[in-house]
PDB file of N, CA and C in Angstrom:
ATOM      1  N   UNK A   1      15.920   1.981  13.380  1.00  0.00           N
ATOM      2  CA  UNK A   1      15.600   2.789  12.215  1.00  0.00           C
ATOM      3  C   UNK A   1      16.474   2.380  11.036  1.00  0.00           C
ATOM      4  N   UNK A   2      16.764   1.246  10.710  1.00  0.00           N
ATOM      5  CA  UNK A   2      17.483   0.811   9.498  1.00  0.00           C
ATOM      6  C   UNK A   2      16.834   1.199   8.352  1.00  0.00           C
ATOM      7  N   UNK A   3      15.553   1.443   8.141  1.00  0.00           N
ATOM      8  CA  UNK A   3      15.121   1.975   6.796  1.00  0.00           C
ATOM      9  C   UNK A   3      15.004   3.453   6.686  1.00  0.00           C
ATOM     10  N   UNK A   4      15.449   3.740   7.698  1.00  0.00           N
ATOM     11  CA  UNK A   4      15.978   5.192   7.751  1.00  0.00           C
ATOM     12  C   UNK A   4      14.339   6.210   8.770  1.00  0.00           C
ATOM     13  N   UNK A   5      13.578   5.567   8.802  1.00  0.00           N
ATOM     14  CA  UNK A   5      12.298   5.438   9.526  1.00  0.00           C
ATOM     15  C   UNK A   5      11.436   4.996  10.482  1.00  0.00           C
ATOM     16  N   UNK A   6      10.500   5.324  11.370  1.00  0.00           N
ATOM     17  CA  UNK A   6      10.250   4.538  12.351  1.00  0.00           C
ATOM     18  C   UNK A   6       9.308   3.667  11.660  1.00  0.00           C
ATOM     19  N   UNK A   7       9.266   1.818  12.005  1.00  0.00           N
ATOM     20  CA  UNK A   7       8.038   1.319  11.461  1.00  0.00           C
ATOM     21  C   UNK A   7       7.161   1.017  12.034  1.00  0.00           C
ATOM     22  N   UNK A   8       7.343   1.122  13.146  1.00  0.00           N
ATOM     23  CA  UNK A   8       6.102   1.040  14.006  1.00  0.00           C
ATOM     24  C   UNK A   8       5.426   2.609  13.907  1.00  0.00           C
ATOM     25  N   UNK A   9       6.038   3.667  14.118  1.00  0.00           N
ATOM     26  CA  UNK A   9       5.216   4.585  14.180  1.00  0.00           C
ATOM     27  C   UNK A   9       4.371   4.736  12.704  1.00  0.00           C
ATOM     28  N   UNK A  10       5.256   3.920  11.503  1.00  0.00           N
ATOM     29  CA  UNK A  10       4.391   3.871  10.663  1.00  0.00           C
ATOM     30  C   UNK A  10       3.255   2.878  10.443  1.00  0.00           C
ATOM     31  N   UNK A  11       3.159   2.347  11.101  1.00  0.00           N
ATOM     32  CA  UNK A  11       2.106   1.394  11.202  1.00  0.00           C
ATOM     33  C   UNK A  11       1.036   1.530  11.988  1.00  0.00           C
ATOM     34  N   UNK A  12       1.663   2.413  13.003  1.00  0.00           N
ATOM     35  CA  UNK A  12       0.268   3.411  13.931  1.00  0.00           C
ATOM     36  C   UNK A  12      -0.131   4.075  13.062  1.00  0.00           C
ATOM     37  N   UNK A  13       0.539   4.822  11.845  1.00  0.00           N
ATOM     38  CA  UNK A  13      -0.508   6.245  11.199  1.00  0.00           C
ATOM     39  C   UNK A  13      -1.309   4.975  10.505  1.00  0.00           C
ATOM     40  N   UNK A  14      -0.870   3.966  10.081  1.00  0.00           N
ATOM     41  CA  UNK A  14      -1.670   3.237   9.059  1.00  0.00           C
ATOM     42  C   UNK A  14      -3.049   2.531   9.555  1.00  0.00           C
ATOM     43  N   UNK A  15      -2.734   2.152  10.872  1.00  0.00           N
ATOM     44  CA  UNK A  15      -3.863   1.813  11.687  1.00  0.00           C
ATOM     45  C   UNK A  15      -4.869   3.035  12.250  1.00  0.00           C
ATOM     46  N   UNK A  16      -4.300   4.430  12.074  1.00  0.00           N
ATOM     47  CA  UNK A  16      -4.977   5.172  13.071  1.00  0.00           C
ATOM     48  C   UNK A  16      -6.026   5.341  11.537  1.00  0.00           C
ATOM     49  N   UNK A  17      -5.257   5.820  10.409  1.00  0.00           N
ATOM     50  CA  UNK A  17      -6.276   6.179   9.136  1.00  0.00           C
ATOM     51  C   UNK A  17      -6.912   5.052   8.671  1.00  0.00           C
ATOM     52  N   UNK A  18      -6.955   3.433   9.086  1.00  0.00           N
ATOM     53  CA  UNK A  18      -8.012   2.653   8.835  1.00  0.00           C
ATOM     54  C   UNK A  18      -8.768   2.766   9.820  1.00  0.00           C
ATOM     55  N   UNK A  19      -8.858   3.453  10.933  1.00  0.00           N
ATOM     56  CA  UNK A  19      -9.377   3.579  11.958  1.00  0.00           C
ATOM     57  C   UNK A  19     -10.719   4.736  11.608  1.00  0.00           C
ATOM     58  N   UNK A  20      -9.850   5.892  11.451  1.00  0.00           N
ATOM     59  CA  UNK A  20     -10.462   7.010  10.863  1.00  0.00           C
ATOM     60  C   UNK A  20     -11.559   6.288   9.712  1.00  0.00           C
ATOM     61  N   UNK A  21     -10.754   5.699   8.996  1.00  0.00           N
ATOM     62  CA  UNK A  21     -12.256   5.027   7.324  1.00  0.00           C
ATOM     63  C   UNK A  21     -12.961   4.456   7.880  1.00  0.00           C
ATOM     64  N   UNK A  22     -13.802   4.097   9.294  1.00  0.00           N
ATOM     65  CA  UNK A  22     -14.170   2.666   9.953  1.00  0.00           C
ATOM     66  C   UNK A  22     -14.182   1.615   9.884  1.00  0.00           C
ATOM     67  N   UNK A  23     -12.632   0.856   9.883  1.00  0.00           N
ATOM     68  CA  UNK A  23     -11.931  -0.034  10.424  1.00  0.00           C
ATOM     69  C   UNK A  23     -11.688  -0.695   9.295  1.00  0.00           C
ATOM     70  N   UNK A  24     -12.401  -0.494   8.385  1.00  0.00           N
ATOM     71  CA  UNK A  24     -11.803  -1.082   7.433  1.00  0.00           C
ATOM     72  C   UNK A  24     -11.251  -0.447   6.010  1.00  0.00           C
ATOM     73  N   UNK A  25     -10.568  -0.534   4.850  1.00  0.00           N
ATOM     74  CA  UNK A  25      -9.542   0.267   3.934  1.00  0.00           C
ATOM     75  C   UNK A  25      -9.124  -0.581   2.625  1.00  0.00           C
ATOM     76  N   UNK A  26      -9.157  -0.003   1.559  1.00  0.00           N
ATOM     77  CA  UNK A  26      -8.720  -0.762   0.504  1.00  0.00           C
ATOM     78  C   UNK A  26      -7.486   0.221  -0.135  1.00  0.00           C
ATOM     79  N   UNK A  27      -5.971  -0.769  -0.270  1.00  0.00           N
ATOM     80  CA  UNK A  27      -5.011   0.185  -0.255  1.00  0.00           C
ATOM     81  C   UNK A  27      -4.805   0.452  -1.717  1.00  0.00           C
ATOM     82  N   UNK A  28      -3.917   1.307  -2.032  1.00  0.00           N
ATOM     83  CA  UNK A  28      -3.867   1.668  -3.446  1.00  0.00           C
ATOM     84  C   UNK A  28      -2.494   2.368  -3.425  1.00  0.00           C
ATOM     85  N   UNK A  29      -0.891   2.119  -4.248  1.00  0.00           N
ATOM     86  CA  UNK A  29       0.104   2.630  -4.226  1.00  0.00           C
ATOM     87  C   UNK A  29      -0.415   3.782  -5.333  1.00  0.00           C
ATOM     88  N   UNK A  30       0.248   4.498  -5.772  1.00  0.00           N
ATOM     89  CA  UNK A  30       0.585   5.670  -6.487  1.00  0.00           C
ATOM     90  C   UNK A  30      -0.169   5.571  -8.178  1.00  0.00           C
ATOM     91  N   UNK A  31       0.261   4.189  -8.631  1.00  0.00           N
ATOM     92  CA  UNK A  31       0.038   3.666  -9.878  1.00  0.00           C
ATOM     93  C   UNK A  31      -0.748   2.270  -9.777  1.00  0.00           C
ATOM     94  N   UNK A  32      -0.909   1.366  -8.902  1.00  0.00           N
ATOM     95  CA  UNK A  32      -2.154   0.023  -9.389  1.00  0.00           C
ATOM     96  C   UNK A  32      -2.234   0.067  -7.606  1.00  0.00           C
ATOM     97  N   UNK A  33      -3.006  -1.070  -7.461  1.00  0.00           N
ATOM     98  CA  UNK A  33      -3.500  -1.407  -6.335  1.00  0.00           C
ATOM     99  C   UNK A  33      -2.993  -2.790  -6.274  1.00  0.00           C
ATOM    100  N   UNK A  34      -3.112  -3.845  -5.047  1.00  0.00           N
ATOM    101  CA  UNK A  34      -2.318  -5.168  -5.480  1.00  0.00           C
ATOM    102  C   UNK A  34      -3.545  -5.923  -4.589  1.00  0.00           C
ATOM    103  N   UNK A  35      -3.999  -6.171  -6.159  1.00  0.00           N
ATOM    104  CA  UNK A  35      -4.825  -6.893  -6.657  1.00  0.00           C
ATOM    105  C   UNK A  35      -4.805  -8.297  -6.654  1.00  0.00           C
ATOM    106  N   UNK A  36      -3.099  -8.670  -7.052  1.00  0.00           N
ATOM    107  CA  UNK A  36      -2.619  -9.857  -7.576  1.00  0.00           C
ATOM    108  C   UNK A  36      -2.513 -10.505  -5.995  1.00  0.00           C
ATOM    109  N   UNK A  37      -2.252 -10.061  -4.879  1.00  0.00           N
ATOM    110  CA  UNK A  37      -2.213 -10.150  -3.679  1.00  0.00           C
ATOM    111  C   UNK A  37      -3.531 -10.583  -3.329  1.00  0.00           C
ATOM    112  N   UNK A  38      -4.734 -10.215  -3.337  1.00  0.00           N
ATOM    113  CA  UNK A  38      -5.844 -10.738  -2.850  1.00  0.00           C
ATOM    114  C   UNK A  38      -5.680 -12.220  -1.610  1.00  0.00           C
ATOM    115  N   UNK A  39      -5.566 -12.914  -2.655  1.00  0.00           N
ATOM    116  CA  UNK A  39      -5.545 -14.553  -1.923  1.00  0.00           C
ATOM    117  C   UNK A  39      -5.238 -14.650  -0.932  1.00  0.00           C
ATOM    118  N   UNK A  40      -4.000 -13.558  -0.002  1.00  0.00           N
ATOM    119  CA  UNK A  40      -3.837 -13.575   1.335  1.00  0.00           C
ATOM    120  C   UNK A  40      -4.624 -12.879   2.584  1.00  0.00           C
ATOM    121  N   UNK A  41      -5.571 -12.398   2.111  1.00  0.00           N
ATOM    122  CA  UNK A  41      -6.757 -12.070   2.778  1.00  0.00           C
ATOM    123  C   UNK A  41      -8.348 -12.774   2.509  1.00  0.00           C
ATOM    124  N   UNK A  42      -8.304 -13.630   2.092  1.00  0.00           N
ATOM    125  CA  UNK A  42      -9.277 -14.740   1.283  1.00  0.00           C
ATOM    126  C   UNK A  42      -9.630 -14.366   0.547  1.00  0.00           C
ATOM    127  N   UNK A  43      -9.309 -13.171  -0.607  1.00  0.00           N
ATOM    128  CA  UNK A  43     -10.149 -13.179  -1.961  1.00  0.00           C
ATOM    129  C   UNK A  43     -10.008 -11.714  -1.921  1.00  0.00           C
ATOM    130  N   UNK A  44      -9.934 -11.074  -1.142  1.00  0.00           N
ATOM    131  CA  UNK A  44     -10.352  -9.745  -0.562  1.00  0.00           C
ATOM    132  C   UNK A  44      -9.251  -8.684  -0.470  1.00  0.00           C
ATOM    133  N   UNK A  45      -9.670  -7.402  -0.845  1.00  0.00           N
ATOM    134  CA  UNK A  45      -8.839  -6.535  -0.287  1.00  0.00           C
ATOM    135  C   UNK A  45      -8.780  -5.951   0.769  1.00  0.00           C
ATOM    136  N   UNK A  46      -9.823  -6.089   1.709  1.00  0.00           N
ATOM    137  CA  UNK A  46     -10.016  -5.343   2.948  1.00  0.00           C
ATOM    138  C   UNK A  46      -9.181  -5.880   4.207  1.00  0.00           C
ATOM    139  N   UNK A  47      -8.493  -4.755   4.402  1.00  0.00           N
ATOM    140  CA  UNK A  47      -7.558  -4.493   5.677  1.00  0.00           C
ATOM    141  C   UNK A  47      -8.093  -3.494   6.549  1.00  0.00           C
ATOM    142  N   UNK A  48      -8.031  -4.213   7.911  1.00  0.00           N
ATOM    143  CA  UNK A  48      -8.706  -3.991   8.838  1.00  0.00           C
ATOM    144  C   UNK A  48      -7.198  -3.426   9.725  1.00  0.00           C
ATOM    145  N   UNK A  49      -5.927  -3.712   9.122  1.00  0.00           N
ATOM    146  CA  UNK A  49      -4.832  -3.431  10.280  1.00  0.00           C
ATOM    147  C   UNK A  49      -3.300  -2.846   9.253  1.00  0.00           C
ATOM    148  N   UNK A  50      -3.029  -2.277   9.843  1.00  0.00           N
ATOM    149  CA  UNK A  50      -1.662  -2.055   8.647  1.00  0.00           C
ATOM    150  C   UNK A  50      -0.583  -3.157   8.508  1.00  0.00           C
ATOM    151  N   UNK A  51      -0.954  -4.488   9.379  1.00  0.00           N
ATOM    152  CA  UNK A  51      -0.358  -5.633   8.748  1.00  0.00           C
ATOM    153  C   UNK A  51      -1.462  -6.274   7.571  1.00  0.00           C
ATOM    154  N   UNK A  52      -2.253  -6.132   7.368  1.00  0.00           N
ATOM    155  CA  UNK A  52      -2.951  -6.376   6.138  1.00  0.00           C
ATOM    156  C   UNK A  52      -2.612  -5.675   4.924  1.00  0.00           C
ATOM    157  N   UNK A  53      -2.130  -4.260   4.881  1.00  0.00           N
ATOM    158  CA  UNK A  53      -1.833  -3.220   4.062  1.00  0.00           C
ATOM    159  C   UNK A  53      -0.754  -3.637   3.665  1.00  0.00           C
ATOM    160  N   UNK A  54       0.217  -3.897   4.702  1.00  0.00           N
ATOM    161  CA  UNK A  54       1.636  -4.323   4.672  1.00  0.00           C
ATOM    162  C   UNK A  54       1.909  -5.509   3.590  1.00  0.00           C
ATOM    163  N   UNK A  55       0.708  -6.441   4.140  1.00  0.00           N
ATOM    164  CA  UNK A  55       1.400  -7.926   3.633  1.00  0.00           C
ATOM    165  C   UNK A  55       0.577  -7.802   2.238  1.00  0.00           C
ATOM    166  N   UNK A  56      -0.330  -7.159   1.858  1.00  0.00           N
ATOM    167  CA  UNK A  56      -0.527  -7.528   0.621  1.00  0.00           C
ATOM    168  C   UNK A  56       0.482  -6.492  -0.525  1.00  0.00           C
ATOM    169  N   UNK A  57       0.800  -5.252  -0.050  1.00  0.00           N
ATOM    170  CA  UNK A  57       1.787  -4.562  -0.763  1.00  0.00           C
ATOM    171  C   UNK A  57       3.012  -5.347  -1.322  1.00  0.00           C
ATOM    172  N   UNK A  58       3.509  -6.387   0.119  1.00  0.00           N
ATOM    173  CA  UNK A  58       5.086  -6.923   0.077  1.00  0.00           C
ATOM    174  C   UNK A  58       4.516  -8.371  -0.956  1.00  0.00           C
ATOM    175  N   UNK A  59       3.172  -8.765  -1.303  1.00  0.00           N
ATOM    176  CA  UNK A  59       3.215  -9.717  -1.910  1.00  0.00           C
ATOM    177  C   UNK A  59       2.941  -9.908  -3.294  1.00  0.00           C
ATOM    178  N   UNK A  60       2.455  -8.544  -3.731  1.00  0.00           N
ATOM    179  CA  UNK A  60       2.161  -8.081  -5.089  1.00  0.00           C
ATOM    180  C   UNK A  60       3.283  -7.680  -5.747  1.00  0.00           C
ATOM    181  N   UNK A  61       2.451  -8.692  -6.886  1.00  0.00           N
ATOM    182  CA  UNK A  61       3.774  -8.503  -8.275  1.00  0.00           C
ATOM    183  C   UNK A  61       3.514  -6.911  -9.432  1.00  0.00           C
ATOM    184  N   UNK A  62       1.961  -6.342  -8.835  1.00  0.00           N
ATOM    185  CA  UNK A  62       1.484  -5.487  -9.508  1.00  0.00           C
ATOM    186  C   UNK A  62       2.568  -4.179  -9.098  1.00  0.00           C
ATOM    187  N   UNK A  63       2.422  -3.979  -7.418  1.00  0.00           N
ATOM    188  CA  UNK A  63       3.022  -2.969  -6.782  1.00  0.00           C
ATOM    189  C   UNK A  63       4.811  -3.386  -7.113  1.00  0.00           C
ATOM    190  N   UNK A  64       5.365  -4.309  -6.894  1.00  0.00           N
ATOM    191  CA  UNK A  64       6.479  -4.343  -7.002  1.00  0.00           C
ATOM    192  C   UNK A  64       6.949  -4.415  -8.514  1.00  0.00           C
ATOM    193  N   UNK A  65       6.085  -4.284  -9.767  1.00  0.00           N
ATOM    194  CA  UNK A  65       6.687  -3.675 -11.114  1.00  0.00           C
ATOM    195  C   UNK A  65       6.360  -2.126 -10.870  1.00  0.00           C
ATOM    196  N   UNK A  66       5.741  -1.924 -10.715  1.00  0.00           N
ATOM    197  CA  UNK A  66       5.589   0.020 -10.432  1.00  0.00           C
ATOM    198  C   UNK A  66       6.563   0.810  -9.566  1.00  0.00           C
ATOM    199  N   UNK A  67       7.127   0.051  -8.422  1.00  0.00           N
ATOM    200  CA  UNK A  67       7.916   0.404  -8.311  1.00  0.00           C
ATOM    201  C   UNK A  67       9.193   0.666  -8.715  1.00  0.00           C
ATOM    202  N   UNK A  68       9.899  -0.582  -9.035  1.00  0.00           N
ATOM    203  CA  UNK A  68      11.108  -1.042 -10.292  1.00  0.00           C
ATOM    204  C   UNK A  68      10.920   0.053 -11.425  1.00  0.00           C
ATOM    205  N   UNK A  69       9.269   0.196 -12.242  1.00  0.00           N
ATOM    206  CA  UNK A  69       9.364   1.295 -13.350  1.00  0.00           C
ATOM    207  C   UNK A  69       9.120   2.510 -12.783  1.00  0.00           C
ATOM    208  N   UNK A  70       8.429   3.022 -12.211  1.00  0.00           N
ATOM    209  CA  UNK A  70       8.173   4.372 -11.793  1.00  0.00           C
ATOM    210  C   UNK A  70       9.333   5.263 -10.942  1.00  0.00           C
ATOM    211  N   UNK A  71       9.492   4.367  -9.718  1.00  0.00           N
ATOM    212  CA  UNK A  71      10.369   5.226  -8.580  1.00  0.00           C
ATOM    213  C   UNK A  71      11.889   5.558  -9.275  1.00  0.00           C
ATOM    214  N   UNK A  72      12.014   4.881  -9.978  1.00  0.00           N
ATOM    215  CA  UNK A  72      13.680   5.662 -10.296  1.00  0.00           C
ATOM    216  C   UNK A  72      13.079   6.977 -11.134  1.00  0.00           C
ATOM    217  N   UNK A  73      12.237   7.355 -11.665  1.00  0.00           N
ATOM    218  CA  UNK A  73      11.882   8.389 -12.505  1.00  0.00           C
ATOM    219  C   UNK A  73      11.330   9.693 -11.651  1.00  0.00           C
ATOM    220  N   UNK A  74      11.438   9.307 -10.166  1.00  0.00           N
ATOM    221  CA  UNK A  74      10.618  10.301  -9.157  1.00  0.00           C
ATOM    222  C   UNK A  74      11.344  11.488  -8.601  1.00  0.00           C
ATOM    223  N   UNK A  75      13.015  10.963  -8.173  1.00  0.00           N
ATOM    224  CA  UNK A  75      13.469  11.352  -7.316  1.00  0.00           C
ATOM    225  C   UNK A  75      14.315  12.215  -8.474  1.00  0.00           C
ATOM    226  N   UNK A  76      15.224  13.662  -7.915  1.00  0.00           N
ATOM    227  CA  UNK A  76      15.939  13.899  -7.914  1.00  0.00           C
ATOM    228  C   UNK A  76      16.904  13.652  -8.931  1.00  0.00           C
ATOM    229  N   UNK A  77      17.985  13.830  -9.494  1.00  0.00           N
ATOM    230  CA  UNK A  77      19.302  13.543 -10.336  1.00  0.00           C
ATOM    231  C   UNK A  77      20.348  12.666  -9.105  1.00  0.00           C
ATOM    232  N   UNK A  78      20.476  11.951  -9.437  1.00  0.00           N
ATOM    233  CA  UNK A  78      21.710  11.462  -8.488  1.00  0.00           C
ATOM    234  C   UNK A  78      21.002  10.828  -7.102  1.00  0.00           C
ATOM    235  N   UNK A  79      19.791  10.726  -6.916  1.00  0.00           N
ATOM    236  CA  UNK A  79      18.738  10.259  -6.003  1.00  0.00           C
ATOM    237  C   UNK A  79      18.847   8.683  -5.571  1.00  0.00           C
ATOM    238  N   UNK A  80      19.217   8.310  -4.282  1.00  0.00           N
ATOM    239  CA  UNK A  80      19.441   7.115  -3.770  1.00  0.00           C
ATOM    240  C   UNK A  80      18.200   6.681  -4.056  1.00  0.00           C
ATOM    241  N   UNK A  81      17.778   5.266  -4.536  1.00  0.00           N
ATOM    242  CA  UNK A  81      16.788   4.390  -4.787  1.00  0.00           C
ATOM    243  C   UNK A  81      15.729   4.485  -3.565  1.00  0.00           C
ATOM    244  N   UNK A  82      16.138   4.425  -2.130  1.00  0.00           N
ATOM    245  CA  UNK A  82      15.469   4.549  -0.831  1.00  0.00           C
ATOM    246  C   UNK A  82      14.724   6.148  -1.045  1.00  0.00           C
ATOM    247  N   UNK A  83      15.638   7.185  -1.470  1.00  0.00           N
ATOM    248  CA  UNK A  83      14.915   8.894  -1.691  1.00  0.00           C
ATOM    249  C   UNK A  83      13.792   8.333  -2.971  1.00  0.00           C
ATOM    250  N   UNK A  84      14.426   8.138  -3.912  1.00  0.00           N
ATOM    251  CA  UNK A  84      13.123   7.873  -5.151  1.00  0.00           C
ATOM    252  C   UNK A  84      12.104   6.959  -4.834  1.00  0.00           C
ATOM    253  N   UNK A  85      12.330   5.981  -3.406  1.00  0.00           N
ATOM    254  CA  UNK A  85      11.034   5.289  -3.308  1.00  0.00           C
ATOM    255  C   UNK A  85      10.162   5.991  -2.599  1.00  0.00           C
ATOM    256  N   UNK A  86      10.594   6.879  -2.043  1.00  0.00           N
ATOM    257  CA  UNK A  86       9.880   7.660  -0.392  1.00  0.00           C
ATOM    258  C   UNK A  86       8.631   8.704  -0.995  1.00  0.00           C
ATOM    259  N   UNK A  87       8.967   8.691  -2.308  1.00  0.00           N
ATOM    260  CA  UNK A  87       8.303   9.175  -3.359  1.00  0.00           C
ATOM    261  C   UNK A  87       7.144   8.686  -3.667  1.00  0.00           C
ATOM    262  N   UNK A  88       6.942   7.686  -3.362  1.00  0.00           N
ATOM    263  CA  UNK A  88       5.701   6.704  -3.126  1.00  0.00           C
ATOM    264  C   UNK A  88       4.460   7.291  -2.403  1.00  0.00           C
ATOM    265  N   UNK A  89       3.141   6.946  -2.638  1.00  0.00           N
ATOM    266  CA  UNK A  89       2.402   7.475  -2.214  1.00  0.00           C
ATOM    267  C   UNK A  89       1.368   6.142  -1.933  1.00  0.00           C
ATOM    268  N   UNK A  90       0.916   5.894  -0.699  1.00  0.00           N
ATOM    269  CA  UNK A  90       0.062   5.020  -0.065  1.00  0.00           C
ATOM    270  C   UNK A  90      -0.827   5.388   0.230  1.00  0.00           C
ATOM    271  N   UNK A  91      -2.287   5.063  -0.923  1.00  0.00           N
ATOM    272  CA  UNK A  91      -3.766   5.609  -0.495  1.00  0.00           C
ATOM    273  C   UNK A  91      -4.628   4.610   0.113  1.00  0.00           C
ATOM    274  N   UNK A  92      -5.281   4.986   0.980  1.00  0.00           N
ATOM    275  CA  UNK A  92      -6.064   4.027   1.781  1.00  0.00           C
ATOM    276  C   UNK A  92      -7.803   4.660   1.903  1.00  0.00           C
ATOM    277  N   UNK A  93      -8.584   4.158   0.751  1.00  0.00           N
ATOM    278  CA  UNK A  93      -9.720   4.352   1.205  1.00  0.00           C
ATOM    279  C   UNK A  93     -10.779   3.825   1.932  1.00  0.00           C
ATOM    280  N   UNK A  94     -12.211   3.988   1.876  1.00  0.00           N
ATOM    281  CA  UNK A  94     -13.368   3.259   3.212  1.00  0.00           C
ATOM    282  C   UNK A  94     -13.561   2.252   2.113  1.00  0.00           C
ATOM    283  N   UNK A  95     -13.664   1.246   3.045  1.00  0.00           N
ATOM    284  CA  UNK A  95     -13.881  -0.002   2.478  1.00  0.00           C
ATOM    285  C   UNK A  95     -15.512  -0.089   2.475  1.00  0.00           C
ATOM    286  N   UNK A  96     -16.235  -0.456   1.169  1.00  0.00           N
ATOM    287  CA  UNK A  96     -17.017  -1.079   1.005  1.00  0.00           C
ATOM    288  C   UNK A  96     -17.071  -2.613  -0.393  1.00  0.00           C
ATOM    289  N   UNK A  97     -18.277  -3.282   0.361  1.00  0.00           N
ATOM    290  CA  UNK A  97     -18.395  -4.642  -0.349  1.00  0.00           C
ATOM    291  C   UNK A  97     -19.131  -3.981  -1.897  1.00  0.00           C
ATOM    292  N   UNK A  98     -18.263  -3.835  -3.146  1.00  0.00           N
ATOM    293  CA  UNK A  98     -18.829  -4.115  -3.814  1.00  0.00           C
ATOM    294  C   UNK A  98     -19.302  -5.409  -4.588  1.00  0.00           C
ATOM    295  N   UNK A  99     -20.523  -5.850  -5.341  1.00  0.00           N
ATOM    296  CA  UNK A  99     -21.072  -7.004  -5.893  1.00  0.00           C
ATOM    297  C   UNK A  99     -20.446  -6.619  -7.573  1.00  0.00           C
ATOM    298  N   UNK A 100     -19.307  -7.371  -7.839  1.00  0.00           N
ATOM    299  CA  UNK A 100     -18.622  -7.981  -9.496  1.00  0.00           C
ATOM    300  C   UNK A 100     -19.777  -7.275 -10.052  1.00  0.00           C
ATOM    301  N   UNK A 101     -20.455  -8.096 -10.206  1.00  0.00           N
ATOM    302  CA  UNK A 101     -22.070  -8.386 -10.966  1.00  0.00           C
ATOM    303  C   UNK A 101     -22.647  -6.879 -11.444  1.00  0.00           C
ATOM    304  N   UNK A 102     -22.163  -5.794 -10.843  1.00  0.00           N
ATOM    305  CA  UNK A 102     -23.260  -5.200 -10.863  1.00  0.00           C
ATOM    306  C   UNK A 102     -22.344  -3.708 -10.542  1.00  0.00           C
ATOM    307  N   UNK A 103     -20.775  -3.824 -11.094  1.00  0.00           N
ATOM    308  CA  UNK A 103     -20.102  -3.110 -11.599  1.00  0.00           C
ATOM    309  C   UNK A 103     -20.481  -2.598 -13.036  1.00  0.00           C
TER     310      UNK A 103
END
């Protein structure tokens, strides 16, 4: 528990609620979605596993400025950076294929 949390048990809720959307999920932090991440799922946002959720969060430059600006503004007075991130909110909805075109 070095991040002060279990991560596997967090990665079961993350798998059980892409489970729940049927099987597949498009994630969304608090403030953007990471978008800029795509390319590591071939183009795509759809995560089928909470290592998909995982790796496109840890690879986005979208999610990791929102964090840097937002989370210190969340927590508390005197709020450890780890309390103001926990503040974070990870939405995961049902994945469907939309067509660009016809947005």
């Amino acid at each position: 528990a070095a991040f002060g949390f279990d991560v596997q048990a967090l990665f079961a809720q993350i798998d059980a609620a892409i489970a729940r959307l049927g099987g597949a999920a498009f994630p969304k932090l608090n403030w953007s979605a990471p978008r800029d991440a795509a390319w590591l799922l071939g183009g795509t946002m759809r995560c089928a596993c909470a290592r998909d959720v995982v790796s496109l969060l840890k690879c986005s430059q979208h999610v990791a400025h929102d964090l840097r600006e937002h989370a210190p503004h969340l927590g508390p007075p005197g709020a450890t950076e780890p309390a103001r991130a926990s503040r974070s909110v990870l939405a995961l909805r049902r994945w469907c294929e939309l067509n660009p075109a016809r947005e």
